[in-house]
PDB file of N, CA and C in Angstrom:
ATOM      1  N   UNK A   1       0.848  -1.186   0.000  1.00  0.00           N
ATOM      2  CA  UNK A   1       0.000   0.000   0.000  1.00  0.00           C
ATOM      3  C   UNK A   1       0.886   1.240   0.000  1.00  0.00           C
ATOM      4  N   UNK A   2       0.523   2.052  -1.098  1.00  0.00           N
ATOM      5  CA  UNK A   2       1.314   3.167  -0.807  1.00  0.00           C
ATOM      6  C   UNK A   2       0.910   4.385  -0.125  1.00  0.00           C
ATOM      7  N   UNK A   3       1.687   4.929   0.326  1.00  0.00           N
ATOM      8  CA  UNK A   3       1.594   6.284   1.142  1.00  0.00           C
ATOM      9  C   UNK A   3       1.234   7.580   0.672  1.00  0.00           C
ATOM     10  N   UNK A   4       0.661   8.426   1.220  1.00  0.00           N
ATOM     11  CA  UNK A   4       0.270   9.906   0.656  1.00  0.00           C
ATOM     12  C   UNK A   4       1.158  10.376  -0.050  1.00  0.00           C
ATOM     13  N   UNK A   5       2.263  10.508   0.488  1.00  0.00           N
ATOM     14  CA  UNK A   5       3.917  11.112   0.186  1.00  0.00           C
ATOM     15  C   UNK A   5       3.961  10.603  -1.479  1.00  0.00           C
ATOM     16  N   UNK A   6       4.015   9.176  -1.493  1.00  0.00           N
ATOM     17  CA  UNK A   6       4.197   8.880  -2.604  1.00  0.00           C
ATOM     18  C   UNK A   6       3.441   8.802  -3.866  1.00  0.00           C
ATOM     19  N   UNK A   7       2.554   9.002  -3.651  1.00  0.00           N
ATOM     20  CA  UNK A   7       1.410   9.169  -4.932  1.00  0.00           C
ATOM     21  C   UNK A   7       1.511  10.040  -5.590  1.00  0.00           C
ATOM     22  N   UNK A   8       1.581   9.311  -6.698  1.00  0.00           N
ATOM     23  CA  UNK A   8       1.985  10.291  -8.563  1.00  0.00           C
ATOM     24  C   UNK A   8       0.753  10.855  -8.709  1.00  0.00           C
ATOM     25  N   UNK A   9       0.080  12.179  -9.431  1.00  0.00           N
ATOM     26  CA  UNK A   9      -1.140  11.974  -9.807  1.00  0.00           C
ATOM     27  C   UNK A   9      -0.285  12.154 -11.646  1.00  0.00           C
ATOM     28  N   UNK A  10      -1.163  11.393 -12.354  1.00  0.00           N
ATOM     29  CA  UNK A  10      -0.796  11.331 -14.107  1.00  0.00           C
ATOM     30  C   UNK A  10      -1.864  12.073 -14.953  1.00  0.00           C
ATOM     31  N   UNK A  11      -1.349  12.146 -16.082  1.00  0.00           N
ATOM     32  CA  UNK A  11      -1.851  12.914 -16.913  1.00  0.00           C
ATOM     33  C   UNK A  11      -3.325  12.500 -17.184  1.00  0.00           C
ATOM     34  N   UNK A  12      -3.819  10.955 -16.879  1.00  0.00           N
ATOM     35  CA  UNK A  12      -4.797  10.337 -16.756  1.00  0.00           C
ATOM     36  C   UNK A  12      -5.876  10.973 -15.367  1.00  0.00           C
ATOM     37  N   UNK A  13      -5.306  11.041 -14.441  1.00  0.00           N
ATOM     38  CA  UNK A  13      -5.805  11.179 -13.548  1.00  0.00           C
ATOM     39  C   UNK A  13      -6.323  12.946 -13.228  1.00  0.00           C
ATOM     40  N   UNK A  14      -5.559  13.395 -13.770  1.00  0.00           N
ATOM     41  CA  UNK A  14      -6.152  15.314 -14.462  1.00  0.00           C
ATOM     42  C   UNK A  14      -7.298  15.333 -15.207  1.00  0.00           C
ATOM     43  N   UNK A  15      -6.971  14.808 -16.198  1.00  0.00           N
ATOM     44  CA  UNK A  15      -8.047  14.378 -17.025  1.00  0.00           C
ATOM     45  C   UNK A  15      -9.052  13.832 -16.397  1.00  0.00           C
ATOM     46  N   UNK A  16      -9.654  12.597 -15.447  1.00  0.00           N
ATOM     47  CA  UNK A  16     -10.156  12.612 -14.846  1.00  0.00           C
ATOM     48  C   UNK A  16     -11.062  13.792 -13.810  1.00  0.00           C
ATOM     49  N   UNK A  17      -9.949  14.447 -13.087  1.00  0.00           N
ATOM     50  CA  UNK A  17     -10.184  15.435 -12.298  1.00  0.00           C
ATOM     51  C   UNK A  17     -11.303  16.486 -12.892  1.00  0.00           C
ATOM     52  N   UNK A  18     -10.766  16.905 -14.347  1.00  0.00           N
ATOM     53  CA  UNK A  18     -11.327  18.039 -15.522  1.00  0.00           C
ATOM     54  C   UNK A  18     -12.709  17.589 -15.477  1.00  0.00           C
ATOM     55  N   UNK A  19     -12.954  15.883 -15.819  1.00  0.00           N
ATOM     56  CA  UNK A  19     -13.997  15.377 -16.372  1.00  0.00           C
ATOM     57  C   UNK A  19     -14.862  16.028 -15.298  1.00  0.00           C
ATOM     58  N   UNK A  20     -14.788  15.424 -14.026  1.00  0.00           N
ATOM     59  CA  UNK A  20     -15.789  15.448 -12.589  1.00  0.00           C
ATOM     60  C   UNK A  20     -15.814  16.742 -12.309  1.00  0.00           C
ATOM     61  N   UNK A  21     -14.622  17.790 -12.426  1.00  0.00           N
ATOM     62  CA  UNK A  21     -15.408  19.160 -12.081  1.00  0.00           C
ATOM     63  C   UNK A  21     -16.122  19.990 -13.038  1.00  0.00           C
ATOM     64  N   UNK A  22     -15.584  19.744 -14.449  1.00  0.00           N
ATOM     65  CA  UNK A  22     -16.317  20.393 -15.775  1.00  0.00           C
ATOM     66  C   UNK A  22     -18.256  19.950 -15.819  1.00  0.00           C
ATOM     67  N   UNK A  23     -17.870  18.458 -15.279  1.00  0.00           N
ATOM     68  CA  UNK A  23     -19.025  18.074 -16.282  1.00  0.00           C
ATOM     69  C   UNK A  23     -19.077  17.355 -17.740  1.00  0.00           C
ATOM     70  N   UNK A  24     -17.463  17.649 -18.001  1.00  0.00           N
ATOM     71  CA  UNK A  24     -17.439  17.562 -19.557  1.00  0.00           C
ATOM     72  C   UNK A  24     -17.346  16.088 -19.490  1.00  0.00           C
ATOM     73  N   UNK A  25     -17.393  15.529 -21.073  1.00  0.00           N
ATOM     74  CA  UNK A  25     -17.366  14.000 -21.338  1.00  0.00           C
ATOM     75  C   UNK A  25     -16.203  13.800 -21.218  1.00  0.00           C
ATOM     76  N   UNK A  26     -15.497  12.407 -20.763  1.00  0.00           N
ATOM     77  CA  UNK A  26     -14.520  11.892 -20.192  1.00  0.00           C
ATOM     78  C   UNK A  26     -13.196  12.674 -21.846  1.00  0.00           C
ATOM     79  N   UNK A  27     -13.630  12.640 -23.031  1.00  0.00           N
ATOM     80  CA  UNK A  27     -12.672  12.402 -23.906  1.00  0.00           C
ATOM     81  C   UNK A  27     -12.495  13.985 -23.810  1.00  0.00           C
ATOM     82  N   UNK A  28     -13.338  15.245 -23.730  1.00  0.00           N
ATOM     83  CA  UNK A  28     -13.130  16.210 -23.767  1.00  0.00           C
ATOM     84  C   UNK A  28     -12.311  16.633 -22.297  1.00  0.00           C
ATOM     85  N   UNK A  29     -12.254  16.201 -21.336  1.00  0.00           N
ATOM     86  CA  UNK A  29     -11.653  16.282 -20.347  1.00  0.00           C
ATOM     87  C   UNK A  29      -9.931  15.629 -20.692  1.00  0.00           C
ATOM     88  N   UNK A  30     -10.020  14.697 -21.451  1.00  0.00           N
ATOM     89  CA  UNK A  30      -8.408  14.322 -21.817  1.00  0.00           C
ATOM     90  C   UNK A  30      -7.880  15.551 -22.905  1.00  0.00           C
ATOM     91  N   UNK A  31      -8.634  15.925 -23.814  1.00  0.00           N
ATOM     92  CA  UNK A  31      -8.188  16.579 -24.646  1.00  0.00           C
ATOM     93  C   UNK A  31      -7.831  18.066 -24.051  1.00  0.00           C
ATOM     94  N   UNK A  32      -8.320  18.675 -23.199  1.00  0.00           N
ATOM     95  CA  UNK A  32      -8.164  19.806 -22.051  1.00  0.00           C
ATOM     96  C   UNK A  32      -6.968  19.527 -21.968  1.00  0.00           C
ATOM     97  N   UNK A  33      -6.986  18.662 -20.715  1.00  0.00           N
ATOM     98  CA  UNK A  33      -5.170  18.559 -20.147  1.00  0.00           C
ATOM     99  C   UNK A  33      -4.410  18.208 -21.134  1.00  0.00           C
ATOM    100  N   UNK A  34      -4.448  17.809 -22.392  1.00  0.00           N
ATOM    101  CA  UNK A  34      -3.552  17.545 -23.411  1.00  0.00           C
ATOM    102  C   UNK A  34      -3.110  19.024 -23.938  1.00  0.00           C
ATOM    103  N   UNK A  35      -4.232  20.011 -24.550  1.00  0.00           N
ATOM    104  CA  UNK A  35      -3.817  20.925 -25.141  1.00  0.00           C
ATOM    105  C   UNK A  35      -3.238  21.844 -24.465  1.00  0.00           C
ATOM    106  N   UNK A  36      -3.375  21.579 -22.866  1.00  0.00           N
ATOM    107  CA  UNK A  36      -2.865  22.446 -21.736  1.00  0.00           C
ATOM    108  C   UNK A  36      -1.306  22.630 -21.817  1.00  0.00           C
ATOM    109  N   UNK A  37      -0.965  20.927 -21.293  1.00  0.00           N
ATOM    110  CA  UNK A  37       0.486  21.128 -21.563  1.00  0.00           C
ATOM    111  C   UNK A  37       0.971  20.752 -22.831  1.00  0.00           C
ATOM    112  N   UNK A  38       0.592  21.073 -24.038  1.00  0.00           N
ATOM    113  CA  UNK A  38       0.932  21.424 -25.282  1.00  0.00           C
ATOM    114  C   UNK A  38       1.170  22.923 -25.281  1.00  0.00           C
ATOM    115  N   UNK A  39       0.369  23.607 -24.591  1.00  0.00           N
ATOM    116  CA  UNK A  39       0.476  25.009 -24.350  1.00  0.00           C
ATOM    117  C   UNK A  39       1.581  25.420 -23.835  1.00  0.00           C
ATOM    118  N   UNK A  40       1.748  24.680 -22.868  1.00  0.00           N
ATOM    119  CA  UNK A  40       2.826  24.762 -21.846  1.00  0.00           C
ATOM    120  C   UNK A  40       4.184  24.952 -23.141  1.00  0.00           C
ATOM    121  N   UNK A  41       4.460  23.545 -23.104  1.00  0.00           N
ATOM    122  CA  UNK A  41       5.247  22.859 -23.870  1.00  0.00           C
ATOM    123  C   UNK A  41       6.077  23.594 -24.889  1.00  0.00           C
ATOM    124  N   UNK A  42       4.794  24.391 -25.927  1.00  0.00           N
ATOM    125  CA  UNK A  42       5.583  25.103 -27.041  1.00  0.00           C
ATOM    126  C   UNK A  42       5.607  26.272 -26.513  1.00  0.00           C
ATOM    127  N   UNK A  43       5.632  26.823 -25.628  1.00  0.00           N
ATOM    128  CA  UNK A  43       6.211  28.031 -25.067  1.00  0.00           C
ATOM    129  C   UNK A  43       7.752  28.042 -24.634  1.00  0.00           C
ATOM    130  N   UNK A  44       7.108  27.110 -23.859  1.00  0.00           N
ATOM    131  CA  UNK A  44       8.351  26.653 -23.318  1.00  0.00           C
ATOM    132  C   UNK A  44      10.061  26.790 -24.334  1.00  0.00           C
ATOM    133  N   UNK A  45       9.398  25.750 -25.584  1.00  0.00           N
ATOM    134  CA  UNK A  45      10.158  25.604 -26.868  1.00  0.00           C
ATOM    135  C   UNK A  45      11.197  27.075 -27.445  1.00  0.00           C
ATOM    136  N   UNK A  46       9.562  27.911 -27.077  1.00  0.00           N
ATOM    137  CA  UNK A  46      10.054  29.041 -27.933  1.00  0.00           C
ATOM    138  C   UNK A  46      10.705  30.272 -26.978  1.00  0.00           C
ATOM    139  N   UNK A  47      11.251  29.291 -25.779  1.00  0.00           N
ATOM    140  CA  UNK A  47      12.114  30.061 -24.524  1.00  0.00           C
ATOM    141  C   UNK A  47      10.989  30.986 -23.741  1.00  0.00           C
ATOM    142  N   UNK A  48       9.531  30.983 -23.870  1.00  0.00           N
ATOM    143  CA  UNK A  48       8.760  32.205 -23.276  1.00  0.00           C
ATOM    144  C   UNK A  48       8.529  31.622 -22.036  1.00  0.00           C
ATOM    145  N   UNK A  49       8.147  32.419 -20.872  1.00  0.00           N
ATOM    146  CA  UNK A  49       7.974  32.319 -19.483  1.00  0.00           C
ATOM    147  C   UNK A  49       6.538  31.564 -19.423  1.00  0.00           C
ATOM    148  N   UNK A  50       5.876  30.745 -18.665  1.00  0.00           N
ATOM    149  CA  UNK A  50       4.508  30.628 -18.744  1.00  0.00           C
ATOM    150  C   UNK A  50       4.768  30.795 -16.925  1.00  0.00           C
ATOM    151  N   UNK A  51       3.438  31.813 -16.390  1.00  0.00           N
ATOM    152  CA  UNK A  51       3.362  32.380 -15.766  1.00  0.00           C
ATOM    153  C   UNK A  51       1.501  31.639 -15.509  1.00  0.00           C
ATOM    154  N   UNK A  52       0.855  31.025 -14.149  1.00  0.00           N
ATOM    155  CA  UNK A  52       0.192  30.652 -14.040  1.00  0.00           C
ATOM    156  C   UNK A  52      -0.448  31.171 -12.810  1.00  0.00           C
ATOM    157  N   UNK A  53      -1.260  32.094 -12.318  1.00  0.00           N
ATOM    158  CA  UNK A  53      -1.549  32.943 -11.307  1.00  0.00           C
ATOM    159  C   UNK A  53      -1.934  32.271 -10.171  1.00  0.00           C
ATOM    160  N   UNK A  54      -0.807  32.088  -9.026  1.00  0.00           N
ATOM    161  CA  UNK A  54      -1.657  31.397  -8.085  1.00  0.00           C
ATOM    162  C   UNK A  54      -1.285  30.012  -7.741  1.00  0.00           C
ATOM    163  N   UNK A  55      -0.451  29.486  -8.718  1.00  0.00           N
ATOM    164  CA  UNK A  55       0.464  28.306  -9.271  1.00  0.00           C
ATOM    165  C   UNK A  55       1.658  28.243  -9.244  1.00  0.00           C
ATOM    166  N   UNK A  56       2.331  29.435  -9.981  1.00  0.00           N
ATOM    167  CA  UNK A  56       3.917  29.022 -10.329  1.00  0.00           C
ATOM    168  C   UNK A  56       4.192  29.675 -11.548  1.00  0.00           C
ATOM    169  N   UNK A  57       5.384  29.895 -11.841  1.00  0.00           N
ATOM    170  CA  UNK A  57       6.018  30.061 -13.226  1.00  0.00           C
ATOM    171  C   UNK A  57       6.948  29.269 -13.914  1.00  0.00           C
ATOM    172  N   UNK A  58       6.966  29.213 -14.943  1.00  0.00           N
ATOM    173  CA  UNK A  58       8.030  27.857 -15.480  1.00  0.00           C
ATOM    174  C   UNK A  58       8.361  28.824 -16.144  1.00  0.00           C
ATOM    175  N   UNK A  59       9.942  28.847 -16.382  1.00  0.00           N
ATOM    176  CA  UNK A  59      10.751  29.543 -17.501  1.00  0.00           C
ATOM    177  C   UNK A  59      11.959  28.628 -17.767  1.00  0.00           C
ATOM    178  N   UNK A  60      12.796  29.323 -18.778  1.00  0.00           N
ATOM    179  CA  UNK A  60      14.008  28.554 -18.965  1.00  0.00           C
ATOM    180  C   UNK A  60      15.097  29.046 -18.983  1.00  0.00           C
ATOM    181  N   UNK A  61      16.219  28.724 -18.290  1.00  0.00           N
ATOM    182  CA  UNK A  61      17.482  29.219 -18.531  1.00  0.00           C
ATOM    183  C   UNK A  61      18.030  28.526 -19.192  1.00  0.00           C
ATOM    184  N   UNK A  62      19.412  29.620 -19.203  1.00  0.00           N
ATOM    185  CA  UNK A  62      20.492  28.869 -19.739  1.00  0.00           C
ATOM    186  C   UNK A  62      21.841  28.557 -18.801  1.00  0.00           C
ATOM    187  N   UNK A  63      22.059  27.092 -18.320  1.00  0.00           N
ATOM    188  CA  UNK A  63      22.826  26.886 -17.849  1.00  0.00           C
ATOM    189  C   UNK A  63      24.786  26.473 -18.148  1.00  0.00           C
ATOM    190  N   UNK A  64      25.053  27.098 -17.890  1.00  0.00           N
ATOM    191  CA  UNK A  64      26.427  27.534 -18.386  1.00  0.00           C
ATOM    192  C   UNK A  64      27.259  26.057 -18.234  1.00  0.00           C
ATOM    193  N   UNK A  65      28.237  26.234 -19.326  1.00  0.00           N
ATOM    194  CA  UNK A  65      29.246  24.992 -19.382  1.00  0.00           C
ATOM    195  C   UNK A  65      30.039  24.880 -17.636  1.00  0.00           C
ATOM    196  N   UNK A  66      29.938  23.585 -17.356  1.00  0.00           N
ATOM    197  CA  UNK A  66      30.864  23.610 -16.047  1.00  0.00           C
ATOM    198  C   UNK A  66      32.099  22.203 -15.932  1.00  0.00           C
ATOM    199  N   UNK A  67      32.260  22.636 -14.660  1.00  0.00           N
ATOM    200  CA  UNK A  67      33.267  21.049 -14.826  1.00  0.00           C
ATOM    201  C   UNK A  67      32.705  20.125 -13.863  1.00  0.00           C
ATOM    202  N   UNK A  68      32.508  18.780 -14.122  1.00  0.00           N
ATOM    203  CA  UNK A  68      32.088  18.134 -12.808  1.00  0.00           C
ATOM    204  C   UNK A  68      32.807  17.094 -12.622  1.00  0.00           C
ATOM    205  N   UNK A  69      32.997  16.081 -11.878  1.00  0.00           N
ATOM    206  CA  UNK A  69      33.757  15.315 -11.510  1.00  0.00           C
ATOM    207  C   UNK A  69      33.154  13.576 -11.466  1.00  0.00           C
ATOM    208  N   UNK A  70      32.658  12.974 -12.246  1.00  0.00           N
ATOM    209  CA  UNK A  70      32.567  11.307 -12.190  1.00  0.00           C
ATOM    210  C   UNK A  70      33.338  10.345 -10.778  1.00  0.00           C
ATOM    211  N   UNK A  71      32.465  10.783  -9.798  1.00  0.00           N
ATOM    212  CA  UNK A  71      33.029  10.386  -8.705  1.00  0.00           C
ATOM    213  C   UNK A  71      33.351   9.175  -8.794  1.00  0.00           C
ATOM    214  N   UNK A  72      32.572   7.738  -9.626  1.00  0.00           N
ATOM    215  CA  UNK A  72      33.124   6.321  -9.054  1.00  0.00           C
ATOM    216  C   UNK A  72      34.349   6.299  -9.994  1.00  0.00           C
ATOM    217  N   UNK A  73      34.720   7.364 -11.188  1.00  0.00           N
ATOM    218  CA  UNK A  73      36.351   6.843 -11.643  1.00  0.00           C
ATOM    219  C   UNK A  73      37.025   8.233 -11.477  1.00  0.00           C
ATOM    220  N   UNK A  74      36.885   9.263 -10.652  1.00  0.00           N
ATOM    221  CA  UNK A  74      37.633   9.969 -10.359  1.00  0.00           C
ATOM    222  C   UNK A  74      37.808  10.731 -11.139  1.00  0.00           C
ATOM    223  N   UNK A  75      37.329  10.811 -12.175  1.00  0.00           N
ATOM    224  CA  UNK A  75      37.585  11.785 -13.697  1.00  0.00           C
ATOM    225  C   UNK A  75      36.975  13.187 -13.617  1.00  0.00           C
ATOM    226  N   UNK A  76      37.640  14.577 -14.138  1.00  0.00           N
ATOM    227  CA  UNK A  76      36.927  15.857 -14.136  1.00  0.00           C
ATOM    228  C   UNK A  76      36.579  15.813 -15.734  1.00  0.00           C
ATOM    229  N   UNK A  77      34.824  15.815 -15.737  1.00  0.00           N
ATOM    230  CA  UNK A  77      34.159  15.969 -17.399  1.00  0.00           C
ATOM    231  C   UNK A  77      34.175  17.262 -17.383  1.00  0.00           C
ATOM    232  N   UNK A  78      33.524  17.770 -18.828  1.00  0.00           N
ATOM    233  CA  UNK A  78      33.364  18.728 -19.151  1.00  0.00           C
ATOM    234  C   UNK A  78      31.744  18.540 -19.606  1.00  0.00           C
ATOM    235  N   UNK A  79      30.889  19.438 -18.739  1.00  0.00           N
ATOM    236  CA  UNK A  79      29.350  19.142 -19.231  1.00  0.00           C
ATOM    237  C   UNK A  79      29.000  20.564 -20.023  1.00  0.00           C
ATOM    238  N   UNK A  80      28.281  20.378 -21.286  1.00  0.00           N
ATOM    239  CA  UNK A  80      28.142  21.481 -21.725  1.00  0.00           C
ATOM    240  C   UNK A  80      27.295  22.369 -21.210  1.00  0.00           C
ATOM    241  N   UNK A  81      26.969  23.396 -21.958  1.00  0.00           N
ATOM    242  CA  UNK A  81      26.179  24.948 -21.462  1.00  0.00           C
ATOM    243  C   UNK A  81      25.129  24.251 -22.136  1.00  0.00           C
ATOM    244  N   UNK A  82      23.636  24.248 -21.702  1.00  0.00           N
ATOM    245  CA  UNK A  82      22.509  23.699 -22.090  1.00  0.00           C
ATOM    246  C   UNK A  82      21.605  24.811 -21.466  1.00  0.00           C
ATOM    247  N   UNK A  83      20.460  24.607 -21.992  1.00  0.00           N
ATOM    248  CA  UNK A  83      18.884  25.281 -21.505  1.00  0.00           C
ATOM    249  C   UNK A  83      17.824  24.244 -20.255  1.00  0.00           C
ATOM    250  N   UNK A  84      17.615  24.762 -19.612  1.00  0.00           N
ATOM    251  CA  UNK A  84      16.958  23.780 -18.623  1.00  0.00           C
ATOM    252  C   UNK A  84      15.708  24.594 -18.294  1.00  0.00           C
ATOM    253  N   UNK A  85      14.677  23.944 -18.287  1.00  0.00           N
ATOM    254  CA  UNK A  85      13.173  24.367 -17.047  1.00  0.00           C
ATOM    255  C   UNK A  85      13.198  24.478 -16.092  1.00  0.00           C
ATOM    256  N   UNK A  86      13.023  25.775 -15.268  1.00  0.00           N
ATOM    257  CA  UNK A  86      12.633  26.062 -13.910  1.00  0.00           C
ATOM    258  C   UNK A  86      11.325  26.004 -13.468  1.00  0.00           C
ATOM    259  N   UNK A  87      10.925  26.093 -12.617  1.00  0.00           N
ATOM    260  CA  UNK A  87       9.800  26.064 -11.892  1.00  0.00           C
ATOM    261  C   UNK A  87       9.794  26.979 -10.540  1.00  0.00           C
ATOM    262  N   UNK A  88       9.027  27.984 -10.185  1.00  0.00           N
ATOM    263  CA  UNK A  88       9.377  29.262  -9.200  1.00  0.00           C
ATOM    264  C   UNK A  88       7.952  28.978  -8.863  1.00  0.00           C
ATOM    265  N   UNK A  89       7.385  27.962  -7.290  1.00  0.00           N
ATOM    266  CA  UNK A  89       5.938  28.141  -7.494  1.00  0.00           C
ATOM    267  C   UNK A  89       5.573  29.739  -6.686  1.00  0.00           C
ATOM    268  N   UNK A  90       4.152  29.884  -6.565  1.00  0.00           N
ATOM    269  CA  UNK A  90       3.868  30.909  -6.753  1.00  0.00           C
ATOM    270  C   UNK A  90       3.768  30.769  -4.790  1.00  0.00           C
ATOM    271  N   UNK A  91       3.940  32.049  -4.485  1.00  0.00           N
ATOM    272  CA  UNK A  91       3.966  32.486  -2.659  1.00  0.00           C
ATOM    273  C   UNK A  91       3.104  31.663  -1.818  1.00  0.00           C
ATOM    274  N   UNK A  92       1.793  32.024  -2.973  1.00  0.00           N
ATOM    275  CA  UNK A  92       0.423  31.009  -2.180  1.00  0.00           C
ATOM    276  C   UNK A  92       0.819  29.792  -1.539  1.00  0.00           C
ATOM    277  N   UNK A  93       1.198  29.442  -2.669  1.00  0.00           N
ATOM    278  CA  UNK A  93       1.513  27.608  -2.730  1.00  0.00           C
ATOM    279  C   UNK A  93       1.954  27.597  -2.124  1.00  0.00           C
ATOM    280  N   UNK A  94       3.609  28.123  -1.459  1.00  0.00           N
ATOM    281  CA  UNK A  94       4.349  27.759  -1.207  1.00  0.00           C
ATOM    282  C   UNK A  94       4.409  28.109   0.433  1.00  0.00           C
ATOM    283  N   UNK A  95       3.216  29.208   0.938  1.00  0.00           N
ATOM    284  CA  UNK A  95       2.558  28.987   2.264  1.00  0.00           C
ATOM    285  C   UNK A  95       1.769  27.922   2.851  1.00  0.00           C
ATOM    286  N   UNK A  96       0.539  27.593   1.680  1.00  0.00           N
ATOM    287  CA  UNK A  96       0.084  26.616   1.623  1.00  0.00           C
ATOM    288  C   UNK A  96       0.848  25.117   2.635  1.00  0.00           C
ATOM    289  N   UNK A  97       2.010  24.890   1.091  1.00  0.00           N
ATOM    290  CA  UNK A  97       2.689  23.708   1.307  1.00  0.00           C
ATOM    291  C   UNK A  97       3.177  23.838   3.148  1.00  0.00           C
ATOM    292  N   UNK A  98       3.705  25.176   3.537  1.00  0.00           N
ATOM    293  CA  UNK A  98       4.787  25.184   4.885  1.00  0.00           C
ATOM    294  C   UNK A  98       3.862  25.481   5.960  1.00  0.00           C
ATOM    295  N   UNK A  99       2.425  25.565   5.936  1.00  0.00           N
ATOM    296  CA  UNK A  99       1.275  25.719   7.117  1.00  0.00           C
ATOM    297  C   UNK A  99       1.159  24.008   7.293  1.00  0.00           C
ATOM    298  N   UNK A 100       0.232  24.347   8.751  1.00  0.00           N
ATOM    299  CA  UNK A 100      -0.292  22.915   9.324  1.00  0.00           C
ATOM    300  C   UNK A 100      -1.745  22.518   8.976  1.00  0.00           C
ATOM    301  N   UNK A 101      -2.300  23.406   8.249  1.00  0.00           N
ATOM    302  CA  UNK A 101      -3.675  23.054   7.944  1.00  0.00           C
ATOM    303  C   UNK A 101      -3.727  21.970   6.720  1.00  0.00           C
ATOM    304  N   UNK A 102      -4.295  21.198   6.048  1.00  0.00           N
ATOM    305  CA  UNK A 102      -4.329  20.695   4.995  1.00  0.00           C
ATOM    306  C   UNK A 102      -4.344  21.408   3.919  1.00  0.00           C
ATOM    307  N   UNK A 103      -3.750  20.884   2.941  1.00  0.00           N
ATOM    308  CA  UNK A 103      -4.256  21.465   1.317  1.00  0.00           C
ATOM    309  C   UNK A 103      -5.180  21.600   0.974  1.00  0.00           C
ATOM    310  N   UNK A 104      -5.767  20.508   0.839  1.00  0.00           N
ATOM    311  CA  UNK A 104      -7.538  20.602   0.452  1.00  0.00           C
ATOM    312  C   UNK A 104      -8.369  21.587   0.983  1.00  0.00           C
ATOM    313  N   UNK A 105      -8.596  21.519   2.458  1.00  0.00           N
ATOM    314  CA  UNK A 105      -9.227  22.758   3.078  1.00  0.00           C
ATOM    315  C   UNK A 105      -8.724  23.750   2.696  1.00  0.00           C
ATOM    316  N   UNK A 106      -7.598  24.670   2.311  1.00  0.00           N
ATOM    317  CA  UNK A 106      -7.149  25.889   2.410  1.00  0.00           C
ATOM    318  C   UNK A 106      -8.030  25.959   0.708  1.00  0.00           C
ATOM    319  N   UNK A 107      -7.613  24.600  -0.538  1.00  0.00           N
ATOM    320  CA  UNK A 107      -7.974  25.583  -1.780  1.00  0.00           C
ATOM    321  C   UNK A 107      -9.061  25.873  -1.377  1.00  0.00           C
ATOM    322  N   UNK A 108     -10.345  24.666  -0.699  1.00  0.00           N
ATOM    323  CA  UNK A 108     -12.049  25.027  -0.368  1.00  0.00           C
ATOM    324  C   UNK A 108     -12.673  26.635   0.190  1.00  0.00           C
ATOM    325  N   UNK A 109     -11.310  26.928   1.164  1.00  0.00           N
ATOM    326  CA  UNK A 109     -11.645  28.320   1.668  1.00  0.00           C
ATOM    327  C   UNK A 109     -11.329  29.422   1.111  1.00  0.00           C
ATOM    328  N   UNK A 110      -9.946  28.518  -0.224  1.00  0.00           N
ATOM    329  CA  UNK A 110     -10.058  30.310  -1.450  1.00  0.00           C
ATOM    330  C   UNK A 110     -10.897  30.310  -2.324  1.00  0.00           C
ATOM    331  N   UNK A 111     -11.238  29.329  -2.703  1.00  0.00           N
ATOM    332  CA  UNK A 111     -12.689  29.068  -3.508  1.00  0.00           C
ATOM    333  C   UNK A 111     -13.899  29.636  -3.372  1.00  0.00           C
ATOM    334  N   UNK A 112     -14.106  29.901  -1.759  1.00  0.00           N
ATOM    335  CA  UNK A 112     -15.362  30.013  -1.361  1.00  0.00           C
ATOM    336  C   UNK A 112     -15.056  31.620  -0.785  1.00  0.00           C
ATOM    337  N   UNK A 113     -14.215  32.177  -0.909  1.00  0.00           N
ATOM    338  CA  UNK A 113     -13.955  33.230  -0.424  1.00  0.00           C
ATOM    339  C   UNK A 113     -13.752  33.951  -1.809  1.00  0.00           C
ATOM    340  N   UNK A 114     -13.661  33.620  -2.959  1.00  0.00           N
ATOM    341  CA  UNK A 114     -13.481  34.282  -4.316  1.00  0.00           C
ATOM    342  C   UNK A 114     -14.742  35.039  -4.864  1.00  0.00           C
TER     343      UNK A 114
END
């Protein structure tokens, strides 16, 4: 049995989520979260910030050539300068996450307070 901690939720299971709060039919609820992070995705591509209110921001840098070291043979590589995804979540959340109240209750009370 697995634990709270460890539970994935999947791209299946969003989809799901979409279906039961939309209303919508199960296939229009997959196609939602599909075109979502397709949205995401080619932004992403085209280096732009996606900025999600309340959520987080994903952007991309560019991470610079460095040297690192292959600890089990002792060797210094050379890893190149590449582009990587960040993720900066947003203040809310990130009170959210560091309070003692639950998650669930806190979104119910911004919900109902909106």
């Amino acid at each position: 049995m697995s634990s709270r901690k460890d539970r994935t939720i999947t791209r299946n299971d969003l989809a799901e989520a979409v279906t039961r709060a939309s209303g919508l039919p199960r296939r229009d609820g997959k196609e939602f979260v599909d075109a979502f992070f397709d949205l995401i995705t080619e932004a992403l591509l085209r280096k732009e910030a996606v900025l999600i209110s309340g959520f987080g921001k994903f952007s991309v840098v560019q991470r610079a050539a460095r040297r690192a070291r292959n600890v089990r043979a002792g060797l210094e590589v050379m890893i190149e300068a590449r582009d990587a995804i960040v993720f900066r979540p947003a203040i809310g959340l990130v009170e959210q996450l560091s309070s003692d109240a639950p998650a669930i209750e806190k979104v119910a009370e911004i919900k109902a307070s909106a």
